[in-house]
PDB file of N, CA and C in Angstrom:
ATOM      1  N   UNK A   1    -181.608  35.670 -48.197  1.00  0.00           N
ATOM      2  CA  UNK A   1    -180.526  36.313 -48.909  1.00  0.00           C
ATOM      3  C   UNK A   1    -180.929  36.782 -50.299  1.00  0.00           C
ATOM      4  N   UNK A   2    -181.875  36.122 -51.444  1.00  0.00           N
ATOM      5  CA  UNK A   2    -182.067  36.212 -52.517  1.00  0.00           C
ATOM      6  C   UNK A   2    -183.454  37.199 -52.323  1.00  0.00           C
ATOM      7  N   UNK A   3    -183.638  37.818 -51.117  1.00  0.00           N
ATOM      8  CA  UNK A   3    -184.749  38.856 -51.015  1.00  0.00           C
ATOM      9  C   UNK A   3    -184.969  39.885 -52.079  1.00  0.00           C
ATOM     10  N   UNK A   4    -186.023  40.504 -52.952  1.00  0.00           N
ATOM     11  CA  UNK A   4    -185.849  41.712 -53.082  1.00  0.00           C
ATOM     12  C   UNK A   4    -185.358  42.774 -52.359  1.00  0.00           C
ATOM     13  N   UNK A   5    -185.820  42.603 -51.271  1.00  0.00           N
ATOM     14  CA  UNK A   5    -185.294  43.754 -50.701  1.00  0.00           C
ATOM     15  C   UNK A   5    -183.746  43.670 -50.609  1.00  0.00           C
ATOM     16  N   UNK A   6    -183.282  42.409 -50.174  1.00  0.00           N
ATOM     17  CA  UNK A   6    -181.754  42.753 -49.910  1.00  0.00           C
ATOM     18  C   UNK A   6    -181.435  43.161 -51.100  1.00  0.00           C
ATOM     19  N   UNK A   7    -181.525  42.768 -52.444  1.00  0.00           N
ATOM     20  CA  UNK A   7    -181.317  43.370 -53.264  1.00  0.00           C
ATOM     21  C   UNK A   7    -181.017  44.459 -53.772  1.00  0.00           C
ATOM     22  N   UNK A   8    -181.971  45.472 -53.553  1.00  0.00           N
ATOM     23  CA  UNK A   8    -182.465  46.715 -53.671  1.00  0.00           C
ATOM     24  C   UNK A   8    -181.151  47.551 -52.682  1.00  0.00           C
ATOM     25  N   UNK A   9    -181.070  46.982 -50.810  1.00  0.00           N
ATOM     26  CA  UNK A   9    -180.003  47.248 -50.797  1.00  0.00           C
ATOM     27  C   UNK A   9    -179.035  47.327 -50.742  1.00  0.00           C
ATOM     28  N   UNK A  10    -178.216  46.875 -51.408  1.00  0.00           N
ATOM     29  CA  UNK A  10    -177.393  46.418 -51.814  1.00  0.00           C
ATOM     30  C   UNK A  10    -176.897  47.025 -53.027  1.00  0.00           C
ATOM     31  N   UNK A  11    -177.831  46.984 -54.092  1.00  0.00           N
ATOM     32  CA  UNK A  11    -177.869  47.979 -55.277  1.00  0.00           C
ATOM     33  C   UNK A  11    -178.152  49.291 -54.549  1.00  0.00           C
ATOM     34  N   UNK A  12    -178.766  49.725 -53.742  1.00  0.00           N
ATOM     35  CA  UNK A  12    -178.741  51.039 -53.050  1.00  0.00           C
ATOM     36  C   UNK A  12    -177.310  51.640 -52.995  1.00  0.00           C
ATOM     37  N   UNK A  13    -176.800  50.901 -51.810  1.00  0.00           N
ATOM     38  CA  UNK A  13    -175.494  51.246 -50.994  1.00  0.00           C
ATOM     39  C   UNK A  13    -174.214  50.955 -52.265  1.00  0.00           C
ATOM     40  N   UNK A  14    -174.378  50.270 -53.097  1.00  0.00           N
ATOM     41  CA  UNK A  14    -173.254  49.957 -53.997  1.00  0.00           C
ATOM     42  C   UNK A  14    -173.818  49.952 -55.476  1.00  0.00           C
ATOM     43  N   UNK A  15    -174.883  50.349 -56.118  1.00  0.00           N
ATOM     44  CA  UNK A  15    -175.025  50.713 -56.876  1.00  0.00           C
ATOM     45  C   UNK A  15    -173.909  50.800 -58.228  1.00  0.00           C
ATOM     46  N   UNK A  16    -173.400  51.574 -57.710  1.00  0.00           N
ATOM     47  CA  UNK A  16    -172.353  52.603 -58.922  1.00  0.00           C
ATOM     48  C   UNK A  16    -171.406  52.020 -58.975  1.00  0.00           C
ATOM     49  N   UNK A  17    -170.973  51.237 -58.172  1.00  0.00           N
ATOM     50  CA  UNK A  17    -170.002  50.500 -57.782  1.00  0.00           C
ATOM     51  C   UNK A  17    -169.877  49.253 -59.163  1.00  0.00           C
ATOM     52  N   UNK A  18    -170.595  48.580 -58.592  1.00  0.00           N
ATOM     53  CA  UNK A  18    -171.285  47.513 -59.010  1.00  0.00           C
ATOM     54  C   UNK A  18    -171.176  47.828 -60.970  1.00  0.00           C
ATOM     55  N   UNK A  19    -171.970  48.753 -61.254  1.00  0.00           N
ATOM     56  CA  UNK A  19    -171.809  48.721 -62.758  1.00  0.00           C
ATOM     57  C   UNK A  19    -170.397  48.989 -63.183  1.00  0.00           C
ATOM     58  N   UNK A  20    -169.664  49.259 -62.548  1.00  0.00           N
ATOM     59  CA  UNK A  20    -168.100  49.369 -63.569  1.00  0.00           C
ATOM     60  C   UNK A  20    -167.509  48.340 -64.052  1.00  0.00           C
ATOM     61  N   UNK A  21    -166.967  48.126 -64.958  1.00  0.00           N
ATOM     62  CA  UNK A  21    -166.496  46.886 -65.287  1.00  0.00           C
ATOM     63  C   UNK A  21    -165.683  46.172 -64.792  1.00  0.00           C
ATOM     64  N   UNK A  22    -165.571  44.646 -64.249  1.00  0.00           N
ATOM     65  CA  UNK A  22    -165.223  44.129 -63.251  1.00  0.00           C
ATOM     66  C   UNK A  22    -163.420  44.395 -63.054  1.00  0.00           C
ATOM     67  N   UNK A  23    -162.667  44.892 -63.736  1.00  0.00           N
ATOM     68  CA  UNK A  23    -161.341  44.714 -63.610  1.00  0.00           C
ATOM     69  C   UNK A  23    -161.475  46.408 -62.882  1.00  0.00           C
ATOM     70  N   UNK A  24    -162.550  46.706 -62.939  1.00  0.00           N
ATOM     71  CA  UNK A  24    -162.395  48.738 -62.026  1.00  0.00           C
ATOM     72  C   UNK A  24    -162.939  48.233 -60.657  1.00  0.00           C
ATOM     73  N   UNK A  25    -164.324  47.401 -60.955  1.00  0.00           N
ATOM     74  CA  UNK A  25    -165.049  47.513 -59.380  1.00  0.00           C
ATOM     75  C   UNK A  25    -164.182  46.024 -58.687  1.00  0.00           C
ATOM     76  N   UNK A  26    -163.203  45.716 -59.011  1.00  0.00           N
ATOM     77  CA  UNK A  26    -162.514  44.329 -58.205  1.00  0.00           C
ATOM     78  C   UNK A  26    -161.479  45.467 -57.555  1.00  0.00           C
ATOM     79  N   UNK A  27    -160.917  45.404 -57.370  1.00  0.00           N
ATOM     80  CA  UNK A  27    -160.143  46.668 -57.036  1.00  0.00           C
ATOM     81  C   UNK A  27    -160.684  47.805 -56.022  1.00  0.00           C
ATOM     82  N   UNK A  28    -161.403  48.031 -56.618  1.00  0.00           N
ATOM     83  CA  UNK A  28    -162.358  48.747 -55.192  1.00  0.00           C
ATOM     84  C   UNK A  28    -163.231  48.387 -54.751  1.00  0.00           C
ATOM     85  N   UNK A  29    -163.504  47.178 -54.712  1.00  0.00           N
ATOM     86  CA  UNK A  29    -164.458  46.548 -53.839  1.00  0.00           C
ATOM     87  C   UNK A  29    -163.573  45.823 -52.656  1.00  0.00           C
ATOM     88  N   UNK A  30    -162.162  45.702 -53.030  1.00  0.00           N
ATOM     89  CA  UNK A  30    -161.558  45.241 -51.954  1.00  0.00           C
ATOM     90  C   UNK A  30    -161.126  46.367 -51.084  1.00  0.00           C
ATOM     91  N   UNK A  31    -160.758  47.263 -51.903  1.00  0.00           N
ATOM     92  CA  UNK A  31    -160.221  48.352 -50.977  1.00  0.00           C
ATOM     93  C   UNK A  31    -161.918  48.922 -50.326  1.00  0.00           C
ATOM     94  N   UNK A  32    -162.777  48.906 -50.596  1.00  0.00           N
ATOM     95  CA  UNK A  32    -163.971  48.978 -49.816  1.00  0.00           C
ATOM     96  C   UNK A  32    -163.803  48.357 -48.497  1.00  0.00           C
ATOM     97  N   UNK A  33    -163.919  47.126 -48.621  1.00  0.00           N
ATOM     98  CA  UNK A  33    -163.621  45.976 -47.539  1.00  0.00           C
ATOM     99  C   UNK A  33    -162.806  46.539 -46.561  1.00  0.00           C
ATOM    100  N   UNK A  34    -161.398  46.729 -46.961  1.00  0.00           N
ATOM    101  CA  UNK A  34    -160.501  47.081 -45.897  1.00  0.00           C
ATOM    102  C   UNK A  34    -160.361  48.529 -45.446  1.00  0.00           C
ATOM    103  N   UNK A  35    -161.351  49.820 -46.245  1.00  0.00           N
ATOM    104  CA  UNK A  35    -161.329  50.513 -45.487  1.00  0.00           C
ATOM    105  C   UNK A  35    -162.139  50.770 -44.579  1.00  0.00           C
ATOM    106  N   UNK A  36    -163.132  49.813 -45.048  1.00  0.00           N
ATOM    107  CA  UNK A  36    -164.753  49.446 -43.561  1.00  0.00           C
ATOM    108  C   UNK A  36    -163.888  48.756 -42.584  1.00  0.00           C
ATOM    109  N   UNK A  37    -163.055  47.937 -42.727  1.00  0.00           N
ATOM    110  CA  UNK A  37    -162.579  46.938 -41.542  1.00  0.00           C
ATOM    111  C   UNK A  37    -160.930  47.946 -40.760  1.00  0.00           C
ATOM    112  N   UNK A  38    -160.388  48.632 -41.734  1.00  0.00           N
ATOM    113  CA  UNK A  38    -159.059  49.353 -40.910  1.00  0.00           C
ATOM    114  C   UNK A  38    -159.779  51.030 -41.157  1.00  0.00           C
ATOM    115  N   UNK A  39    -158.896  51.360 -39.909  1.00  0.00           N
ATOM    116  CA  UNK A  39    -158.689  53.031 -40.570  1.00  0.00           C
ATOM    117  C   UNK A  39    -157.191  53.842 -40.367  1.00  0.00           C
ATOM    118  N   UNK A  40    -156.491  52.780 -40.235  1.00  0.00           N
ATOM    119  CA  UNK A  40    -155.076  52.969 -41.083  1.00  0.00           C
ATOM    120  C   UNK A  40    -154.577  52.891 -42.756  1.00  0.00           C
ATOM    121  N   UNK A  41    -153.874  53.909 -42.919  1.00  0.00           N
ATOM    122  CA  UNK A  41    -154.208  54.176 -44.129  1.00  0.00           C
ATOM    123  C   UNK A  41    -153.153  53.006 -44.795  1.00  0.00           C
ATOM    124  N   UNK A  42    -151.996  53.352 -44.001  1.00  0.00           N
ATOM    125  CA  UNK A  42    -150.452  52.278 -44.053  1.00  0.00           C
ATOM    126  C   UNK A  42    -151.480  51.011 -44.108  1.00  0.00           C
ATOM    127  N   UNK A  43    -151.991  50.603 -43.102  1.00  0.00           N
ATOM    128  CA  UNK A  43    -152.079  49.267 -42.739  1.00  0.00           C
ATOM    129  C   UNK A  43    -152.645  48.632 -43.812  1.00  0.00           C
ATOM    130  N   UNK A  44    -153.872  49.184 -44.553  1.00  0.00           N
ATOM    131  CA  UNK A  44    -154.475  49.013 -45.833  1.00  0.00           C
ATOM    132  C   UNK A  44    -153.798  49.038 -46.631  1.00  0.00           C
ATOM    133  N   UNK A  45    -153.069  49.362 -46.824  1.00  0.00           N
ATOM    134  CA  UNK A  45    -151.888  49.787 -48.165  1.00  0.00           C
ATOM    135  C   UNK A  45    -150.949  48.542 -48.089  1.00  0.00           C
ATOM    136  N   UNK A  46    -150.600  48.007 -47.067  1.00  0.00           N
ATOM    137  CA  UNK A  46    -149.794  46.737 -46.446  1.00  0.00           C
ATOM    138  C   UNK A  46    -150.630  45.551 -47.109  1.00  0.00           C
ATOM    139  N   UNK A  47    -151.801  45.523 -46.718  1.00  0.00           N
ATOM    140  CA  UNK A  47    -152.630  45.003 -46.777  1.00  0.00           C
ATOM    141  C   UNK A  47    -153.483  44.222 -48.541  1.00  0.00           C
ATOM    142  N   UNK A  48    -153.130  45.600 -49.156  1.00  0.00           N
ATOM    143  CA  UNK A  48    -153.832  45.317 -50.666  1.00  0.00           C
ATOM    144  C   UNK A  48    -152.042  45.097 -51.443  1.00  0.00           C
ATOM    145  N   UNK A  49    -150.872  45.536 -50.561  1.00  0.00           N
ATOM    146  CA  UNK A  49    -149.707  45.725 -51.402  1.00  0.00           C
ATOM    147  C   UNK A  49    -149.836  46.970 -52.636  1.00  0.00           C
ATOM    148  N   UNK A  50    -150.209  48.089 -51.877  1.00  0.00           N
ATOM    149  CA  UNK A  50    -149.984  49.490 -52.724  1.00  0.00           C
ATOM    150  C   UNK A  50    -149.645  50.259 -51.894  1.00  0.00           C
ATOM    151  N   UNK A  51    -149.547  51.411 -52.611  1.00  0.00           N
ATOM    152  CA  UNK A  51    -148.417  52.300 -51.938  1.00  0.00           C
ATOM    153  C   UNK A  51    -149.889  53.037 -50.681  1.00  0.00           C
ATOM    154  N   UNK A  52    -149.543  53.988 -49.933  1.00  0.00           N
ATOM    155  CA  UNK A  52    -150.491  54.423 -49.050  1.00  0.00           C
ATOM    156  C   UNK A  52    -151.382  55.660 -50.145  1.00  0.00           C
ATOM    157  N   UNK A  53    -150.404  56.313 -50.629  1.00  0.00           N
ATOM    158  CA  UNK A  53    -150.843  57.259 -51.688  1.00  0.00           C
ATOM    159  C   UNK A  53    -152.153  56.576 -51.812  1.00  0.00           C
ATOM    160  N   UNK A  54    -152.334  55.381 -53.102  1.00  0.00           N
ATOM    161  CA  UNK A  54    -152.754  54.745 -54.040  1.00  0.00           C
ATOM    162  C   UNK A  54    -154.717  54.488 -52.900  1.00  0.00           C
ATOM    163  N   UNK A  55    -154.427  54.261 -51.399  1.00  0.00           N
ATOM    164  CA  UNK A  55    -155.191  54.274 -50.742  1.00  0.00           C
ATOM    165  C   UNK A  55    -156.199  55.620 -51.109  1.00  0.00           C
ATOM    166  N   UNK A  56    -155.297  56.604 -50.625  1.00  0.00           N
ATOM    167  CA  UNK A  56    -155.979  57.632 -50.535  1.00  0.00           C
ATOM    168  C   UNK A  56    -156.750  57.980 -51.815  1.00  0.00           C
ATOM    169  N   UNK A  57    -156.314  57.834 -52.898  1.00  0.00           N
ATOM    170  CA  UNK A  57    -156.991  58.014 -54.121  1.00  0.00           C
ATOM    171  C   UNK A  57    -158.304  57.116 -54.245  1.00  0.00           C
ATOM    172  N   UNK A  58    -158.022  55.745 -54.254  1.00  0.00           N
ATOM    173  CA  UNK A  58    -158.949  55.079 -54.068  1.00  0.00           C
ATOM    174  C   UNK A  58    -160.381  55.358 -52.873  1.00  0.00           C
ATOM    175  N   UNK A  59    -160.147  55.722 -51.845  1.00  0.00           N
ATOM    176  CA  UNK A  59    -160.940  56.416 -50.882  1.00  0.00           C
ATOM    177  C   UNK A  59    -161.654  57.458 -51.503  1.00  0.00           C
ATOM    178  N   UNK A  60    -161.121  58.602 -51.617  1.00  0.00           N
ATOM    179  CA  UNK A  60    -161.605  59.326 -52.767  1.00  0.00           C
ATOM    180  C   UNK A  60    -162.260  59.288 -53.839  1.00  0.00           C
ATOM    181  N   UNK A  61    -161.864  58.223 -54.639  1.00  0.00           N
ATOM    182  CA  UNK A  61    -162.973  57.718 -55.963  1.00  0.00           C
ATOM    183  C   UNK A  61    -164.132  57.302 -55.199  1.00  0.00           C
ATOM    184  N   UNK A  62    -163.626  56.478 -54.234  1.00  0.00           N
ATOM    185  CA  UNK A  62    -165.677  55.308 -53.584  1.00  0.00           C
ATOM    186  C   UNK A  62    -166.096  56.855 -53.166  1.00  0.00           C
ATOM    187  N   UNK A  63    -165.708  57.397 -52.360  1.00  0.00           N
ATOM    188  CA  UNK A  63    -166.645  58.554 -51.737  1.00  0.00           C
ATOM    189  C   UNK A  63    -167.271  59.422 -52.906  1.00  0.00           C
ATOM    190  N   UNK A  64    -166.608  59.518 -53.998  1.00  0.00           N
ATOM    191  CA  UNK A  64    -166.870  60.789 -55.178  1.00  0.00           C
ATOM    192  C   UNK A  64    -168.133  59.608 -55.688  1.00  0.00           C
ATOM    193  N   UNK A  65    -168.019  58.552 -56.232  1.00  0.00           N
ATOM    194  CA  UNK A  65    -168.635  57.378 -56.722  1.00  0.00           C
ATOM    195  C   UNK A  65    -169.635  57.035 -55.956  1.00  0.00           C
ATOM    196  N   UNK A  66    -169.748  56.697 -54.899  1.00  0.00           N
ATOM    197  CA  UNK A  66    -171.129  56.451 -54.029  1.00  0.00           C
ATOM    198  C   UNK A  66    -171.510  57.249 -53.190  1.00  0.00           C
ATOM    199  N   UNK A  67    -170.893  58.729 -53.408  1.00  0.00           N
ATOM    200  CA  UNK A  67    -171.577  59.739 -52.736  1.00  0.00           C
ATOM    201  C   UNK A  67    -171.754  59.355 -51.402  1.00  0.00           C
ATOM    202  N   UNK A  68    -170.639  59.279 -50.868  1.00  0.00           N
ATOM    203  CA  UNK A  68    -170.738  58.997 -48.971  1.00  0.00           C
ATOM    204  C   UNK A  68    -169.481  59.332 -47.978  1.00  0.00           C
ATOM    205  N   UNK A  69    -170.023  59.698 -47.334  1.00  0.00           N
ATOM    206  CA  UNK A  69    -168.515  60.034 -45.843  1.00  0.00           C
ATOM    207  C   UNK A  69    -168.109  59.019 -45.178  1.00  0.00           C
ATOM    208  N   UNK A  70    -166.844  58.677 -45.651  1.00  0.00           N
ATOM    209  CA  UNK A  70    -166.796  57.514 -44.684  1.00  0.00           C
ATOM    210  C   UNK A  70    -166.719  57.761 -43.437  1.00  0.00           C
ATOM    211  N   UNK A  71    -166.426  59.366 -42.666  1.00  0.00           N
ATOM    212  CA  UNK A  71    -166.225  59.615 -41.679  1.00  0.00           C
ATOM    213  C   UNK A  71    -167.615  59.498 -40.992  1.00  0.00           C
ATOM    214  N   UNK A  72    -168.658  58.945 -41.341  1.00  0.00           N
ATOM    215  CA  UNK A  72    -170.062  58.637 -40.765  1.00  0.00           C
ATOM    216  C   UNK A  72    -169.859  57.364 -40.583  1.00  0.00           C
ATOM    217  N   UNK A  73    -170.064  57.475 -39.233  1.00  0.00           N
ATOM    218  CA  UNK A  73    -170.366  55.868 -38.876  1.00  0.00           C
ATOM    219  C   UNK A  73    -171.296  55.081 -39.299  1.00  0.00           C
ATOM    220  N   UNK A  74    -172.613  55.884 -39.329  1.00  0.00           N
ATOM    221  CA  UNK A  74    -173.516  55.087 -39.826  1.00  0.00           C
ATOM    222  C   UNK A  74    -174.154  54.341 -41.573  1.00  0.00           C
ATOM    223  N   UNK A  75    -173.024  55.891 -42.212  1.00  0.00           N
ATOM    224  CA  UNK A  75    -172.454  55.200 -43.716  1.00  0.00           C
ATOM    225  C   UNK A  75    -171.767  53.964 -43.524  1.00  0.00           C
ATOM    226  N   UNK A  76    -171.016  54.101 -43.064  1.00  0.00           N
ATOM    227  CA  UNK A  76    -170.222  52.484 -42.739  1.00  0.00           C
ATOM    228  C   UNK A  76    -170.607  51.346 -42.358  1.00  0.00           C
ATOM    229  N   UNK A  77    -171.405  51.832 -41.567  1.00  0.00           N
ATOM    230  CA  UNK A  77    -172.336  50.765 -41.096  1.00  0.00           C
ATOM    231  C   UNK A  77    -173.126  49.886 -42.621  1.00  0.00           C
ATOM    232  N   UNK A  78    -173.707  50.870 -42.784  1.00  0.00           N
ATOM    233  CA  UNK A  78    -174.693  50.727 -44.059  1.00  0.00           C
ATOM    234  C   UNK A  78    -173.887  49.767 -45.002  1.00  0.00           C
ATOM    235  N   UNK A  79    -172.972  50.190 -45.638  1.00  0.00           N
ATOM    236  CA  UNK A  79    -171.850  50.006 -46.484  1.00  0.00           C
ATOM    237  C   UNK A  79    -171.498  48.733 -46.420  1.00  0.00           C
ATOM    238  N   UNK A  80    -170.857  48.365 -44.765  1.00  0.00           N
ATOM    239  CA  UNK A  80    -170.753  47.521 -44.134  1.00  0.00           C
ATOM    240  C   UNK A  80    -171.765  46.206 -44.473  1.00  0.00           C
ATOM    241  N   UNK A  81    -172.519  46.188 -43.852  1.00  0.00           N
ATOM    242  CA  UNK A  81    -173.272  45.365 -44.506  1.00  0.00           C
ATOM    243  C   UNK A  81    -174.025  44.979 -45.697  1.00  0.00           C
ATOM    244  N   UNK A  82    -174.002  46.185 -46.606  1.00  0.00           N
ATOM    245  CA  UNK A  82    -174.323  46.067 -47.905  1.00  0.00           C
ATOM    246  C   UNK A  82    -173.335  45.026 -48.722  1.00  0.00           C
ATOM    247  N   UNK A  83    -171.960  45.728 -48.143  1.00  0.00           N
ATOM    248  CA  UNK A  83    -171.161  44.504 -49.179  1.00  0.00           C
ATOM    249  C   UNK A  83    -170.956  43.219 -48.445  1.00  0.00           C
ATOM    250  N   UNK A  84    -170.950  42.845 -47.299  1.00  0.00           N
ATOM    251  CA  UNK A  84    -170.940  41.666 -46.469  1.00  0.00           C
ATOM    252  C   UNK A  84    -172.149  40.770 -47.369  1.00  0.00           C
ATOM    253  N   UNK A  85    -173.247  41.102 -47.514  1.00  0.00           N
ATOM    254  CA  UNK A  85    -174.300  40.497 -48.373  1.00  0.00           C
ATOM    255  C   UNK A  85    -174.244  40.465 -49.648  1.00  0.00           C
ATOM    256  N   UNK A  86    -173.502  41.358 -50.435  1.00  0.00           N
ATOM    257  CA  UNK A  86    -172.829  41.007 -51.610  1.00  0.00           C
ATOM    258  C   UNK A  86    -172.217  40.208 -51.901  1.00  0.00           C
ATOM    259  N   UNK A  87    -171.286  39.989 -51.144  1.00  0.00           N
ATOM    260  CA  UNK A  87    -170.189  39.082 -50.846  1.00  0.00           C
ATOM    261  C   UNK A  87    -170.706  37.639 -50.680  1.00  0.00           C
ATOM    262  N   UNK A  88    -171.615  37.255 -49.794  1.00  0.00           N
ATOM    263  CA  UNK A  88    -172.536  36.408 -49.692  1.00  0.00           C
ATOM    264  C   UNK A  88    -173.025  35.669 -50.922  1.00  0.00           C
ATOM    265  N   UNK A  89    -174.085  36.581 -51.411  1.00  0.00           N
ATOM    266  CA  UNK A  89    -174.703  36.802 -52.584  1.00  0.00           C
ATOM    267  C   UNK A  89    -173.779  35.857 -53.920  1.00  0.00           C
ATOM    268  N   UNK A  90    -172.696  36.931 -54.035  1.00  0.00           N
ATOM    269  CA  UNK A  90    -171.981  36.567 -55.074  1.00  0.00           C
ATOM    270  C   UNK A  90    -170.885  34.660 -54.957  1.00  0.00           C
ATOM    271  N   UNK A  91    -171.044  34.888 -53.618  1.00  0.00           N
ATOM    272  CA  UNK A  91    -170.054  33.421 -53.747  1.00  0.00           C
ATOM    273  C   UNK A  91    -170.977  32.254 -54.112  1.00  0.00           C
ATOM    274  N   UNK A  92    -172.409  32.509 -53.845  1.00  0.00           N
ATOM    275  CA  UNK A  92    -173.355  31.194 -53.705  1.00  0.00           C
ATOM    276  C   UNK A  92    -173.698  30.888 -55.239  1.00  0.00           C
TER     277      UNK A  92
END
């Protein structure tokens, strides 16, 4: 887990993310989470308790921000496990 390499990606895939200051990237690191795991927009919105709007904006910032489609599976993929190992990472 404490690999360079995972490191690297990890800082790859979330990079930009990652440097904002934690009260910007907490916030969208969750809505990260749940838009890798749903692709209802409602259901996410249920989910974080914001409006669906507030989704869509947020979607919009990660994609403008880490430069990626979520409509690629294999971005997601990527993504996917980038923050799963973050997540990891950060609780230990």
């Amino acid at each position: 887990m404490n690999s360079p390499l995972t490191e690297q990606f990890i800082k790859q895939q979330l990079g930009p993310l990652l440097r904002l200051e934690p009260y910007q990237s907490d916030d969208l690191l969750r809505t990260l989470s749940e838009i890798l795991s749903y692709n209802s927009r409602s259901t996410i919105a249920n989910r974080l308790h914001v409006h669906p709007k507030t989704i869509s904006y947020r979607r919009a910032r990660l994609e403008k921000l880490l430069r990626v489609d979520f409509d690629n599976p294999l971005t997601r993929t990527d993504l996917l496990v980038a923050l799963r190992l973050y997540q990891i990472h950060k609780s230990r």
